[in-house]
Protein backbone atom coordinates (compact mmCIF):
# COMPACT_ATOMS: atom_id res chain seq x y z
CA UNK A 1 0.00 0.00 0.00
CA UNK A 2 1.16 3.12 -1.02
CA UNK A 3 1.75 5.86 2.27
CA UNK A 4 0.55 9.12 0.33
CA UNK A 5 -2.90 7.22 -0.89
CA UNK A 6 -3.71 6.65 2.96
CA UNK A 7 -2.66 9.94 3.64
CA UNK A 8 -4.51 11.71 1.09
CA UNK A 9 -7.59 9.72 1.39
CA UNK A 10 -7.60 10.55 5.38
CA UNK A 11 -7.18 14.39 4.86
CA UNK A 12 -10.06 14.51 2.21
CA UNK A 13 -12.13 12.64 4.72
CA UNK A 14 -11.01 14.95 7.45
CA UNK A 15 -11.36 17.92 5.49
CA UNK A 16 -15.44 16.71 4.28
CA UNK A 17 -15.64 16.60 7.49
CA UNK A 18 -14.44 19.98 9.33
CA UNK A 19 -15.15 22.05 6.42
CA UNK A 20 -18.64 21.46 7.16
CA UNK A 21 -18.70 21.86 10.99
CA UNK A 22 -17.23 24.98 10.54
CA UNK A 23 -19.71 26.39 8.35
CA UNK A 24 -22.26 25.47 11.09
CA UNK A 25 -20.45 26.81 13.67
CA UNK A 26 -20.50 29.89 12.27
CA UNK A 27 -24.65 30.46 12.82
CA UNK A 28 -24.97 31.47 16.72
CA UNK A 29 -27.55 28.33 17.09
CA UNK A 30 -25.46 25.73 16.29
CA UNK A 31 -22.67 27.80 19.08
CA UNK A 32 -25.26 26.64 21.47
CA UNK A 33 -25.95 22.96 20.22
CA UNK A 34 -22.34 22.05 18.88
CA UNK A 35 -22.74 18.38 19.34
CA UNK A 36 -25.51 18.79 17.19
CA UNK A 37 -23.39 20.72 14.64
CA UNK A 38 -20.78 17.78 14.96
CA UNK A 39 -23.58 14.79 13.63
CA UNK A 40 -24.77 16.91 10.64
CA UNK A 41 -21.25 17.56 9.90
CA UNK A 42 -20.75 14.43 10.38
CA UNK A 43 -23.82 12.76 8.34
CA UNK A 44 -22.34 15.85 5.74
CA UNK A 45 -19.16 14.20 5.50
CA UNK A 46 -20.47 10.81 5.08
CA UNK A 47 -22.37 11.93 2.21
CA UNK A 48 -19.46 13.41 0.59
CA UNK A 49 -17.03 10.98 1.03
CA UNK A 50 -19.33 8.24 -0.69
CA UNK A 51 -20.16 10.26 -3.83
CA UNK A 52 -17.14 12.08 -4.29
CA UNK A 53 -14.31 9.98 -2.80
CA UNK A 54 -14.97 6.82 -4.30
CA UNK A 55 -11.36 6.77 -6.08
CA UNK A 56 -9.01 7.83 -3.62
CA UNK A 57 -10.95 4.52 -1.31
CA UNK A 58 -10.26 2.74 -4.19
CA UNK A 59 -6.61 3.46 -4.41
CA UNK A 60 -6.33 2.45 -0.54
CA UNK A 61 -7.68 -0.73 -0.63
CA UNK A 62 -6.37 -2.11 -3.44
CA UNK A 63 -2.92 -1.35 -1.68
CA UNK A 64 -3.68 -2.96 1.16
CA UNK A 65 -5.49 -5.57 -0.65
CA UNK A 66 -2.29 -6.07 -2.71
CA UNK A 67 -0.20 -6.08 0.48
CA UNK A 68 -2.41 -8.80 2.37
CA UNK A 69 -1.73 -11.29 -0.84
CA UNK A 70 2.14 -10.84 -0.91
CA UNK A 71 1.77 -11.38 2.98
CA UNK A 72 0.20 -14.39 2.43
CA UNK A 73 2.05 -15.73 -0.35
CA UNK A 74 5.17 -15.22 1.58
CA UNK A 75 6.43 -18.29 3.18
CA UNK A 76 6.80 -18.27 7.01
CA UNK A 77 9.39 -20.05 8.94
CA UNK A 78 6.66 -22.59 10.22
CA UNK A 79 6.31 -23.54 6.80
CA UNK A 80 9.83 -23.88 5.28
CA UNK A 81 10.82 -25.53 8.78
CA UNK A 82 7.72 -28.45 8.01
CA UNK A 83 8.88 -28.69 4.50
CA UNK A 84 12.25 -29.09 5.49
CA UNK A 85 11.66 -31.72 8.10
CA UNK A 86 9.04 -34.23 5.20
CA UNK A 87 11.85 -33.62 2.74
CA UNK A 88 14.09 -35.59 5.64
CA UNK A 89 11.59 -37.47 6.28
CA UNK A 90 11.26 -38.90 2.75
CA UNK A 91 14.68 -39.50 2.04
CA UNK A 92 15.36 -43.30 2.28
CA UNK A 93 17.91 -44.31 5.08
CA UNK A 94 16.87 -41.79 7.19
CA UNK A 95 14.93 -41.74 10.27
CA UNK A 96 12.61 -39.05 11.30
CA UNK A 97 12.85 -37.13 14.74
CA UNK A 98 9.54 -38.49 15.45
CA UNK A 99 9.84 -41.70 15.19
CA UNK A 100 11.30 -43.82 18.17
CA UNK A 101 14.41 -45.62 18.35
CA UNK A 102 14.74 -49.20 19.81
């Protein structure tokens, strides 16, 4: 995932967000009920985010969809040390750890 993708999807959301809240807390009402102020600003920014931001989302989870894959494709230690120890194991002549000795 690309940094500046997160970052600049988390500003416009930020920004959809206090832009509006502002406006509304310049009308002496919403001074007085600024929690109220805060949910439409907050139902605003919402709004805007899913009509107008639809790309920037886009660009942010792909990125971290991308980086989820190559995490999973990557092979852990768990995994390299079992393949290691069947590959001994299936050699002929040799003994596995796990089985006991008489």
């Amino acid at each position: 995932m690309k940094a500046r993708s997160a970052i600049v999807y988390s500003v416009l959301r930020l920004l959809a967000f206090l832009v509006p809240f502002g406006i509304m807390m310049l009308f002496p009402i919403m001074r007085e009920y600024y929690w109220l102020a805060a949910i439409f600003a907050a139902l605003i920014g919402l709004s805007l985010s899913v009509l107008f931001l639809r790309k920037p989302l886009e660009d942010v989870t792909t990125g971290l969809a991308d980086r989820r894959a190559k995490a999973r494709s990557a092979a852990t230690d768990e995994e390299a040390e079992d393949a290691a120890a069947d590959a001994a194991a299936a050699e002929p002549g040799t003994e596995s750890p796990e089985t006991p000795q008489a």
